[in-house]
Every structure is written in structure tokens, then in C-alpha cells.
Protein backbone atom coordinates (compact mmCIF):
# COMPACT_ATOMS: atom_id res chain seq x y z
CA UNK A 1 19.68 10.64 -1.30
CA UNK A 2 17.02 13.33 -0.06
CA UNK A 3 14.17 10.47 -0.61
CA UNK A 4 16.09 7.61 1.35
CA UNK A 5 16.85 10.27 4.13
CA UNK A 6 14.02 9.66 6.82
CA UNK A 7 15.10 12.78 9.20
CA UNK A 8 14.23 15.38 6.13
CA UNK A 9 10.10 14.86 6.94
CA UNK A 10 9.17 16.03 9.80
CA UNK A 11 5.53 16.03 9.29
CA UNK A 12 3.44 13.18 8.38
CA UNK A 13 2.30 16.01 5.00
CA UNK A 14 6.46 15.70 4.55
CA UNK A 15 6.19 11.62 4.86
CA UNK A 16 3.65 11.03 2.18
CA UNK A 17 4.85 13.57 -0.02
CA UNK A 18 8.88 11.72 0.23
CA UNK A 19 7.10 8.39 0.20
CA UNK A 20 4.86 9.26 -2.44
CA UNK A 21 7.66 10.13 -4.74
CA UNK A 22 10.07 7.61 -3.79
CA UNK A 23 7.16 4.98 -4.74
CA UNK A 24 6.59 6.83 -8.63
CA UNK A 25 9.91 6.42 -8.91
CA UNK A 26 9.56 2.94 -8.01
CA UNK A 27 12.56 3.20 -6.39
CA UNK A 28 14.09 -0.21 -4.71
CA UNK A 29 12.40 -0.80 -1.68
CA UNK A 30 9.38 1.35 -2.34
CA UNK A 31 7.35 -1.51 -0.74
CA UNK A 32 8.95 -1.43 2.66
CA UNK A 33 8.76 2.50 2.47
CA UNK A 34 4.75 2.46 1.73
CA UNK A 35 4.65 -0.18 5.08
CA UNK A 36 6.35 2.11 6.96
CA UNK A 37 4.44 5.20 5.93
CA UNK A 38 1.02 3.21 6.59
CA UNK A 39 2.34 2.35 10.09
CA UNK A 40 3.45 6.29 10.58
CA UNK A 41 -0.05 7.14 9.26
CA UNK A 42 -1.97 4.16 12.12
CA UNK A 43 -0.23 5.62 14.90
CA UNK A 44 -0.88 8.70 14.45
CA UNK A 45 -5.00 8.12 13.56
CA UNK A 46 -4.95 9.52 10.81
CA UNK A 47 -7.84 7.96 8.62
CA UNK A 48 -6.88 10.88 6.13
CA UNK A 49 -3.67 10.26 5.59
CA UNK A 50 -4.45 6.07 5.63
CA UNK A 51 -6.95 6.87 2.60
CA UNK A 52 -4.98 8.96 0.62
CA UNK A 53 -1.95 6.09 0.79
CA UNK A 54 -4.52 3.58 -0.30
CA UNK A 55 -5.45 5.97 -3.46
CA UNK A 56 -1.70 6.03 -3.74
CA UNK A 57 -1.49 2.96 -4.02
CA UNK A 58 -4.08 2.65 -6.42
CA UNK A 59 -2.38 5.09 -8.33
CA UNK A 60 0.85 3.22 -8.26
CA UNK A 61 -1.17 0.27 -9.77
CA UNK A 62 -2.95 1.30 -12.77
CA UNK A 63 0.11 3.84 -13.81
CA UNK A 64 3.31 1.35 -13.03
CA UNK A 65 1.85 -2.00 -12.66
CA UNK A 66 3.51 -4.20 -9.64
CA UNK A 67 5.58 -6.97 -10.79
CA UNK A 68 4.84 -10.76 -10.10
CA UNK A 69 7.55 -10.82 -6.84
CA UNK A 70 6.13 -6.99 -6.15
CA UNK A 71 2.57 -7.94 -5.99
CA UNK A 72 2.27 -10.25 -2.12
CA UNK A 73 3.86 -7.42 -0.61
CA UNK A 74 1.82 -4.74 -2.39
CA UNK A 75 -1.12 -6.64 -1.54
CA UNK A 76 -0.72 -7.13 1.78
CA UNK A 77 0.04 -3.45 2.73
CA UNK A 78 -3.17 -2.81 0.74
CA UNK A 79 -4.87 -5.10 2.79
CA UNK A 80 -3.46 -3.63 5.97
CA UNK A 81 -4.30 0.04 5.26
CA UNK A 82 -8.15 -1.85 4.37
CA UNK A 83 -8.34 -3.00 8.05
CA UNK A 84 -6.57 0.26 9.63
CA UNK A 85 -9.04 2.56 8.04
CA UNK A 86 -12.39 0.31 9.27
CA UNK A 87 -10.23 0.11 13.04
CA UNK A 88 -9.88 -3.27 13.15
CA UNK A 89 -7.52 -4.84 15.59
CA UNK A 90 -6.49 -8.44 16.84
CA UNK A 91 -8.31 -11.54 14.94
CA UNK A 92 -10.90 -9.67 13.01
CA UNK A 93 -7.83 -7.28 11.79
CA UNK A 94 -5.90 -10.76 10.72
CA UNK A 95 -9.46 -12.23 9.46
CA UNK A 96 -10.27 -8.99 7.41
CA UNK A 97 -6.79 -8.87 5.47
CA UNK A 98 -6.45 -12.62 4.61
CA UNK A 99 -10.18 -11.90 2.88
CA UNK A 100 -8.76 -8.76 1.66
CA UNK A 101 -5.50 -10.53 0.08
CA UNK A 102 -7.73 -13.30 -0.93
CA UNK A 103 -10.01 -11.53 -2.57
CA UNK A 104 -7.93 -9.52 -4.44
CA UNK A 105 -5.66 -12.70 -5.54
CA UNK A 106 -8.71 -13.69 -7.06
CA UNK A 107 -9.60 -10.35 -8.73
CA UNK A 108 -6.05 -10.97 -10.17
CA UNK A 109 -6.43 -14.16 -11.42
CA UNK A 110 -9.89 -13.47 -13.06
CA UNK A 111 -8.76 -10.86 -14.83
CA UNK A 112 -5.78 -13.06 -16.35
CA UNK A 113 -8.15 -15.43 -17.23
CA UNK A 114 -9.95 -12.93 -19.50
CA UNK A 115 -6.93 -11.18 -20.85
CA UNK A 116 -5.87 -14.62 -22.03
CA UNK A 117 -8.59 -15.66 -23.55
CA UNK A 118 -9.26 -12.04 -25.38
């Protein structure tokens, strides 16, 4: 209950911390939660705080994994917190995470291709 309660953090420290658990937990809608927390982090400027989500995130990926329907939506915010921390905005912002999404898809699928034929 204390993780889903938004008014507890009053501080964007307080934010990642709560996020940052809720997401180890893997908790259902963890995704939404990380969005939020990256748009939190962009409005406020913070670079900081938009770098250590992104290690989160990282984090998040080599420990848990993201599931198949998980992994869009996990890429995207990735992609996102990419643009926000080189201050991007309007069409290169849009340009930079569809090559960002892209880019990782491809990663992804590369690295299928090997496990599979390992």
C-alpha cells in the first residue's frame, strides 16, 4: 500500500527510492510507475536523477528480465529517458527514440538469433 501511495514521497530522492522498489518487486504496473518517475525526473532537470533511472532500468533488465508484452513499453521509456538526458525536444526528440527503440529491437533480435543457434 505504502509503494502505490504517491503522497508518501515528497522528494524526487523519496520518488526513485518508492519507484525503485516498486519496480524490483516488479509489481503490476511497474512500467507506468518508471514513466511517471522519468517525467517527475524531466520536469524537474534533473539529468541526475534521469541517469540513475536509466541504470535502473538497466538493472531491472539483466536481474528480472522484461517479458515479451513488458518489453515495447520498457523500451520506449528507455528510449525516452535516452532523448531527455541529451535535451532533445520536438522532431529530433521523436527521431532520436524511434532509432533508440529500433535499435534496441534489433539488439534483441540479434541476440535471439545467437542464443538459438548456440
Amino acid at each position: 500500500m505504502q509503494l502505490k501511495n504517491d503522497e508518501i514521497a515528497q522528494t524526487l530522492s523519496d520518488s526513485f527510492l518508492q519507484t525503485s522498489l516498486y519496480a524490483d518487486l516488479k509489481l503490476e504496473g511497474f512500467l507506468p510507475r518508471l514513466k511517471q518517475l522519468r517525467e517527475k525526473a524531466a520536469k524537474a532537470k534533473s539529468s541526475s536523477f534521469l541517469e540513475f533511472l536509466l541504470m535502473k532500468m538497466h538493472s531491472l533488465f539483466l536481474r528480472l528480465g522484461v517479458d515479451h508484452n513488458e518489453q515495447p513499453g520498457f523500451l520506449h521509456i528507455a528510449a525516452e529517458l535516452s532523448a531527455d538526458i541529451k535535451g532533445l525536444n520536438g522532431e529530433e526528440r521523436q527521431r532520436e527514440i524511434e532509432k533508440y527503440t529500433t535499435d534496441l529491437r534489433r539488439k534483441s533480435q540479434v541476440q535471439q538469433l545467437r542464443e538459438n543457434l548456440g
